[in-house]
Protein backbone atom coordinates (compact mmCIF):
# COMPACT_ATOMS: atom_id res chain seq x y z
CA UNK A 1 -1.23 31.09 11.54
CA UNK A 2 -2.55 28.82 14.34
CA UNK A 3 -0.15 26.92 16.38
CA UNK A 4 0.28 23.07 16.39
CA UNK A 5 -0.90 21.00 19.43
CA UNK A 6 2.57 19.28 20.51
CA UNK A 7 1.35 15.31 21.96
CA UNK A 8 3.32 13.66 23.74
CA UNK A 9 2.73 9.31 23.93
CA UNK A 10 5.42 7.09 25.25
CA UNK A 11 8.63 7.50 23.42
CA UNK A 12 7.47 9.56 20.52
CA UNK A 13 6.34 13.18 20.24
CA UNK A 14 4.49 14.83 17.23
CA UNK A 15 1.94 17.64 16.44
CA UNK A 16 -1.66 17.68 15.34
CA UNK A 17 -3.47 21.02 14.03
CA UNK A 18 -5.62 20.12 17.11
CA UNK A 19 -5.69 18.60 20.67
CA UNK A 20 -6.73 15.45 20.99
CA UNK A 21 -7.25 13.23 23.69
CA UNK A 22 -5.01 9.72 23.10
CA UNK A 23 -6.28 7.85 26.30
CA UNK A 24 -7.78 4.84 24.73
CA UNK A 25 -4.04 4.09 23.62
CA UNK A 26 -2.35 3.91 27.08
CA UNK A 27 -3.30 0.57 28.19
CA UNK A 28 -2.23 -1.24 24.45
CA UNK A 29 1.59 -0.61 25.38
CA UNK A 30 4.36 1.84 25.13
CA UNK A 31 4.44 3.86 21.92
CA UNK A 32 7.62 3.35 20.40
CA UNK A 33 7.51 5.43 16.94
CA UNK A 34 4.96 7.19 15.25
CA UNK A 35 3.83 7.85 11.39
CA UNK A 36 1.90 11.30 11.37
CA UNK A 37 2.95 12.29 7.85
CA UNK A 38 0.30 10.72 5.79
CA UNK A 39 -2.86 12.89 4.34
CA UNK A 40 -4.97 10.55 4.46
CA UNK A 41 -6.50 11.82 8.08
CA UNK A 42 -4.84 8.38 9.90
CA UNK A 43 -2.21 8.38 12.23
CA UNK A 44 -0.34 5.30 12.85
CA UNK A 45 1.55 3.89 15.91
CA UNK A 46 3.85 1.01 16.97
CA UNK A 47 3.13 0.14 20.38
CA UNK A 48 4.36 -2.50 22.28
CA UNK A 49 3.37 -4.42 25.57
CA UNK A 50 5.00 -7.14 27.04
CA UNK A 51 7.28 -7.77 24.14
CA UNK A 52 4.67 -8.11 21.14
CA UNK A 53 4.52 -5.17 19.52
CA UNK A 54 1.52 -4.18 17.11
CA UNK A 55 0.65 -1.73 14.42
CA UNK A 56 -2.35 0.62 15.69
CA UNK A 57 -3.74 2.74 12.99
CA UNK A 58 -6.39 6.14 14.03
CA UNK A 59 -8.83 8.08 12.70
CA UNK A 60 -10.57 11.17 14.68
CA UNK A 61 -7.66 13.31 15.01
CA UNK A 62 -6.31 16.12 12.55
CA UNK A 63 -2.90 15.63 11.66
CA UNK A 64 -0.77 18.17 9.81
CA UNK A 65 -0.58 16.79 6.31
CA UNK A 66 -4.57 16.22 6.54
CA UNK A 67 -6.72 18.80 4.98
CA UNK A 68 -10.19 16.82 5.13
CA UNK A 69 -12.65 16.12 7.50
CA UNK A 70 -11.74 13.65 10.12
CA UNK A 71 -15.32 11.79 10.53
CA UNK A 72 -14.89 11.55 6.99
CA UNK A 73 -11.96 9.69 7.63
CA UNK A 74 -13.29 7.98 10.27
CA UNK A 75 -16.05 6.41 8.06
CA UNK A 76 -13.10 5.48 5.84
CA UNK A 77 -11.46 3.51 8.79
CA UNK A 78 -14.81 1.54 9.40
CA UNK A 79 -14.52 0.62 5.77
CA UNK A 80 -11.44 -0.52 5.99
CA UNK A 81 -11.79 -2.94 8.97
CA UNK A 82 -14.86 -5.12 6.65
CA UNK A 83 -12.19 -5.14 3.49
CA UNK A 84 -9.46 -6.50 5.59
CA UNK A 85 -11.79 -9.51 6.83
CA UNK A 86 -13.00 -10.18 3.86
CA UNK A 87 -9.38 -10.30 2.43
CA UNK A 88 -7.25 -11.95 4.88
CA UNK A 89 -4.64 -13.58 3.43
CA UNK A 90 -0.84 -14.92 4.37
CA UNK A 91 0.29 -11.97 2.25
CA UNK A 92 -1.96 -9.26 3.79
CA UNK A 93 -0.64 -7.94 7.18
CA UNK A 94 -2.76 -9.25 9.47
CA UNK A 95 -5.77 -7.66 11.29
CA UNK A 96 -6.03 -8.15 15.17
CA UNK A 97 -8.75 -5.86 16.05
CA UNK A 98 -10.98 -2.67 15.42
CA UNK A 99 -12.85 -0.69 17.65
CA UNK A 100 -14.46 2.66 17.96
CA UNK A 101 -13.14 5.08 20.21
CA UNK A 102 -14.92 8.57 22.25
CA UNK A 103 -13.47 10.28 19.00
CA UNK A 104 -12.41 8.46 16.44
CA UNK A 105 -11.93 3.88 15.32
CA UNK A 106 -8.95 1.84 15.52
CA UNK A 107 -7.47 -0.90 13.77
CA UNK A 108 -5.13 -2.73 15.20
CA UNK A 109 -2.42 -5.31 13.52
CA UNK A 110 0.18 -7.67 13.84
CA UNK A 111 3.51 -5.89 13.51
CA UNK A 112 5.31 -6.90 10.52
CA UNK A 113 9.29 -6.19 10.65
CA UNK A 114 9.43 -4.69 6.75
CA UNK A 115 9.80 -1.65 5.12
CA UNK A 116 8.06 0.70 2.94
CA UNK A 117 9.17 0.07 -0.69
CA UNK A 118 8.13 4.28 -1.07
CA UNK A 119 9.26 5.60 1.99
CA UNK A 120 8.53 9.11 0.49
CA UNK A 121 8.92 11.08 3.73
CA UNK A 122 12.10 9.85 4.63
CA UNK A 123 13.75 9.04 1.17
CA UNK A 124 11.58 11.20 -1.46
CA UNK A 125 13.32 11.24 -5.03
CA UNK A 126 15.81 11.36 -5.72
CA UNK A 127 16.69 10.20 -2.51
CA UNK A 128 14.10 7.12 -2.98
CA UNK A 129 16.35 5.35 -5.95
CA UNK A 130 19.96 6.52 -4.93
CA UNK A 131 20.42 6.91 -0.69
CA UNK A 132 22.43 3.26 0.13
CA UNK A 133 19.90 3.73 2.95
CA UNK A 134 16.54 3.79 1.16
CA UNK A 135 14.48 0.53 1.09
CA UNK A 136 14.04 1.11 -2.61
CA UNK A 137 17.43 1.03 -3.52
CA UNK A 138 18.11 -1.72 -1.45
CA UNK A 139 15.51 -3.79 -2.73
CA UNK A 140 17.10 -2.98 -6.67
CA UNK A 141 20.14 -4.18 -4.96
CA UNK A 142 18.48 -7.81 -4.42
CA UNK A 143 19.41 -11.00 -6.71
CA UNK A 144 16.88 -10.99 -9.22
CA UNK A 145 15.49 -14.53 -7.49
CA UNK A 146 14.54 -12.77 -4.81
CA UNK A 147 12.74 -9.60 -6.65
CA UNK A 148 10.96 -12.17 -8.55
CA UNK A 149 10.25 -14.27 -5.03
CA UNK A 150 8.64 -10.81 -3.78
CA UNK A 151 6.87 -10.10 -6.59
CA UNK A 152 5.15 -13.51 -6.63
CA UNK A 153 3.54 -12.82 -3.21
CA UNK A 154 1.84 -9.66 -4.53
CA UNK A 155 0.41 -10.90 -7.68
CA UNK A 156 -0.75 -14.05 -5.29
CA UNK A 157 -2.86 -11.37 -3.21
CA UNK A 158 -4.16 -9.79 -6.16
CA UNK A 159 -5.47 -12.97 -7.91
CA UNK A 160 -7.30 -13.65 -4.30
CA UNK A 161 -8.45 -10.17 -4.07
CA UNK A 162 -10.00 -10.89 -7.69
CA UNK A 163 -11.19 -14.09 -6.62
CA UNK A 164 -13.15 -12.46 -3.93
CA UNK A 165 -14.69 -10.42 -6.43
CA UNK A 166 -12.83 -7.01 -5.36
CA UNK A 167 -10.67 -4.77 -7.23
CA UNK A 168 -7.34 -3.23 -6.01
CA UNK A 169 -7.36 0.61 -5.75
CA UNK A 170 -4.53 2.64 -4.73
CA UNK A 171 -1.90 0.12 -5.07
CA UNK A 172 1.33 1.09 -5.72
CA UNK A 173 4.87 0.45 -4.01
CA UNK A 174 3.55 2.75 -0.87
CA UNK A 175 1.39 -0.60 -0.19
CA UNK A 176 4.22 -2.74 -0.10
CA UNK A 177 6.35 -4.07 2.59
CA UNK A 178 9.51 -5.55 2.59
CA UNK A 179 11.14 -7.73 5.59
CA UNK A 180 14.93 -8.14 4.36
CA UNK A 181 15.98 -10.19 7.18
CA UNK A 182 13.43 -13.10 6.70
CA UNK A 183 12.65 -12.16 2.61
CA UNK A 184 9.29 -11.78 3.14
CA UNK A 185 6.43 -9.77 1.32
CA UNK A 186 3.26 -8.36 2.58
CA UNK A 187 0.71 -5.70 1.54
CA UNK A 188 -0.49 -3.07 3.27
CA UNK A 189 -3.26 0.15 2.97
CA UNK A 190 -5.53 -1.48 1.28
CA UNK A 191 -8.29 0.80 2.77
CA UNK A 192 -9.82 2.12 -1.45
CA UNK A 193 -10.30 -1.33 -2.39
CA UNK A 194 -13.57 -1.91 -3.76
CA UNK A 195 -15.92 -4.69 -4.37
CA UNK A 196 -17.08 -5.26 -7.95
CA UNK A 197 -18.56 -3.67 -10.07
CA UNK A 198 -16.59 -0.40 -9.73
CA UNK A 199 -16.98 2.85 -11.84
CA UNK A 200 -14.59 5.59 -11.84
CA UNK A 201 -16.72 8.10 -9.81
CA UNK A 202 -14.11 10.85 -9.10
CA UNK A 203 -11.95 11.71 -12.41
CA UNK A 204 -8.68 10.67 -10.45
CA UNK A 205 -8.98 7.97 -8.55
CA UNK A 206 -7.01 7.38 -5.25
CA UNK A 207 -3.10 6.42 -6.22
CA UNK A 208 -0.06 7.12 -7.29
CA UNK A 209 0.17 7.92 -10.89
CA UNK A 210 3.02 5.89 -11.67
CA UNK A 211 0.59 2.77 -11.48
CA UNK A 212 -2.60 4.07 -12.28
CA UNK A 213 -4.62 3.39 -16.13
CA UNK A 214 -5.60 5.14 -17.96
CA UNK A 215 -9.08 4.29 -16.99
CA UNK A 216 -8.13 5.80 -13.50
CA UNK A 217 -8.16 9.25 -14.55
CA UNK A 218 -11.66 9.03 -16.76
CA UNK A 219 -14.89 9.23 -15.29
CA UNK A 220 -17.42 6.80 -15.69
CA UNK A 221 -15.12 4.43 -16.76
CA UNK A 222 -15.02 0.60 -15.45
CA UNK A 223 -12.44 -0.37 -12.95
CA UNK A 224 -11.80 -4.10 -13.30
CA UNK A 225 -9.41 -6.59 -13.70
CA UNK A 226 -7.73 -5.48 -16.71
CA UNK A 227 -7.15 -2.42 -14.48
CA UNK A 228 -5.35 -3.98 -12.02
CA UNK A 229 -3.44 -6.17 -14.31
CA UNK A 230 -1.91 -2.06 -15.26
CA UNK A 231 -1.05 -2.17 -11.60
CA UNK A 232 0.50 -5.11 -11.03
CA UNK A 233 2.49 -4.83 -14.49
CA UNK A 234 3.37 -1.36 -13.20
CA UNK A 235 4.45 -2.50 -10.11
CA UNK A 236 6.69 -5.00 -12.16
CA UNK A 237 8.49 -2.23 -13.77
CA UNK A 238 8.79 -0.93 -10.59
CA UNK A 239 10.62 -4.09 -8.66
CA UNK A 240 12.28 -5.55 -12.12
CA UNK A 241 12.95 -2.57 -14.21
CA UNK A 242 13.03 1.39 -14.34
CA UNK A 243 9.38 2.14 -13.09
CA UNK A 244 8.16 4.42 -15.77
CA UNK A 245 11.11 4.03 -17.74
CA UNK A 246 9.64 0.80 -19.18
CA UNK A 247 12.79 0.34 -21.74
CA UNK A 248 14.48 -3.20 -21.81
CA UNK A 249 17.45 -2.02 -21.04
CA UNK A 250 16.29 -1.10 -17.76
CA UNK A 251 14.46 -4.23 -16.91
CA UNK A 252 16.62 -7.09 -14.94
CA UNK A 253 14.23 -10.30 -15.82
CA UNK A 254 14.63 -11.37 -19.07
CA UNK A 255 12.91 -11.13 -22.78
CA UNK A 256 9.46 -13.43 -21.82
CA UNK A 257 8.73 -11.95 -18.82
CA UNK A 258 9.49 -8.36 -20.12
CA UNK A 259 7.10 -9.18 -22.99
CA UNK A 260 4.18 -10.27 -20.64
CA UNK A 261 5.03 -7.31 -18.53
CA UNK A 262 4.70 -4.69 -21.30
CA UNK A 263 1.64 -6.44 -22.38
CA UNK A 264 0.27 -5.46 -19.10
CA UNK A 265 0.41 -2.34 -19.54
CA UNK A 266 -0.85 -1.62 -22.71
CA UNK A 267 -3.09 2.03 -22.54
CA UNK A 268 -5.32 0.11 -24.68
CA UNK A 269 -7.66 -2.17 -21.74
CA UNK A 270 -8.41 -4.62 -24.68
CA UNK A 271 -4.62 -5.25 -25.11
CA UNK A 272 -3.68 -6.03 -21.71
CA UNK A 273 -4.61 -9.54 -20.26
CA UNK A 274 -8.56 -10.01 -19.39
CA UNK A 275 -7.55 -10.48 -15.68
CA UNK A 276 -5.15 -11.43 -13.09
CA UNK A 277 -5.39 -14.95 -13.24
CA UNK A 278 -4.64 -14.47 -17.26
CA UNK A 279 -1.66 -12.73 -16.29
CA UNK A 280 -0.48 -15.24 -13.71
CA UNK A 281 -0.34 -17.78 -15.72
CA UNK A 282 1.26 -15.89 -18.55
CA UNK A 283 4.18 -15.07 -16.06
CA UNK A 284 4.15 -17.93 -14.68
CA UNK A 285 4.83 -19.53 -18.26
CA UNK A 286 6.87 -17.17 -19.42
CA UNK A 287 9.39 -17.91 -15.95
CA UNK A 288 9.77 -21.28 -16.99
């Protein structure tokens, strides 16, 4: 078995499968915690410099959870950095600046003071839905106004994401952050959005299967906005009812908006809504 490379930056210490050289990082600030869990081939890092802190995500290194390639995760960075200026939004955490490095790219963002609504490394299931700690149960734990508040924001940066004539892949309560001093909202990871037209090239797409379509697991098929009105009435079961368990007794919003929310997600795509803004409005009417 080969041995892990122990790094040491600022406060935090982790381990890569390989050395790698971190000095680019130095003069941003003090690193104050690290996220070196994800297998996506990024490493993330909150650094802060004369009291502003910021969110620095990597690619170039090879952390442990990370069986790929990391220039193949580097070109997934670049990718990234051109989605997130084309979809800046109030609800998007905000993009400061990318650059590339001797070995790897960087974005860097505004830190946002919320938490992971799937904080699977610290709070897997059953953990996720029953620790007093987790951010998931917490967030159950919220008076439906504000659940419905938070859930508001998201499908507001999905119907500009549509606007802008993307589609939302890999979304799912991993990409969502929640501040509960300041009940605020934002998205994150939205590196596997794509821009429209998009065909199902890979079988299974990127994402977590509790919000994927159908459609997501079949090749060739058309990702589009009836797909991401699955997600987003997915994600509604998720903040307003029991995730998969889509039963009305488990759901915490009331008949109308249950109704528009099963309608979402229909396996049939021509029994959903045609697109986001369809759904919007169909919430919106069915809120009152």
């Amino acid at each position: 078995m080969k041995l892990l490379q122990i790094i040491h930056l600022g406060k935090v210490t982790f381990e890569l499968k390989e050395s790698h050289r971190f000095d680019w990082l130095i003069p941003m600030g003090e690193v104050f915690t690290v996220f070196d869990q994800q297998d996506s081939g990024n490493l993330s890092f909150g650094v802060e410099r004369d009291g502003v802190r910021t969110f620095v995500k990597y690619a170039g290194a090879k952390p442990t959870e990370f069986t790929g390639k990391p220039e193949k995760a580097v070109a997934q960075l670049k990718q990234t950095a051109l989605i997130y200026e084309e979809l800046q939004h109030p609800n998007l955490i905000r993009m400061l600046d990318h650059f590339q490095t001797e070995q790897g790219y960087v974005l860097v963002f505004e830190w946002f003071d919320g938490e992971c609504l799937h904080s699977h490394w610290s709070f897997s299931p059953p953990l996720k839905y029953t620790d007093p700690k987790s951010p998931t149960y917490r967030y159950k734990q919220l008076p439906i106004e504000q659940r419905l508040t938070s859930f508001d924001a998201i499908v507001e940066f999905c119907q500009h994401v549509e606007r802008n004539n993307y589609v939302a892949v890999d979304i799912y309560d991993g990409s969502i952050l929640y501040d509960f001093s300041n009940d605020r909202t934002k998205i994150c990871d939205i590196d596997y959005f794509q821009k429209k037209p998009f065909v199902n090239t890979m079988g299974r797409l990127w994402g977590s299967s509790r919000f994927m379509a159908p459609e997501e697991f079949e090749l060739g098929a058309a990702i589009d906005g009836r797909t991401n009105v699955y997600n987003l009435g997915a994600t509604a079961f998720a903040l307003l009812g029991g995730e998969t368990d889509r039963s009305f007794s488990k759901w915490a919003a009331g008949e109308a908006l249950y109704q528009v929310a099963m309608k979402a997600v229909q396996a049939g795509r021509m029994e959903r809504y045609e697109s986001i803004a369809e759904f919007q409005q169909a919430w919106k009417e069915a809120a009152g």
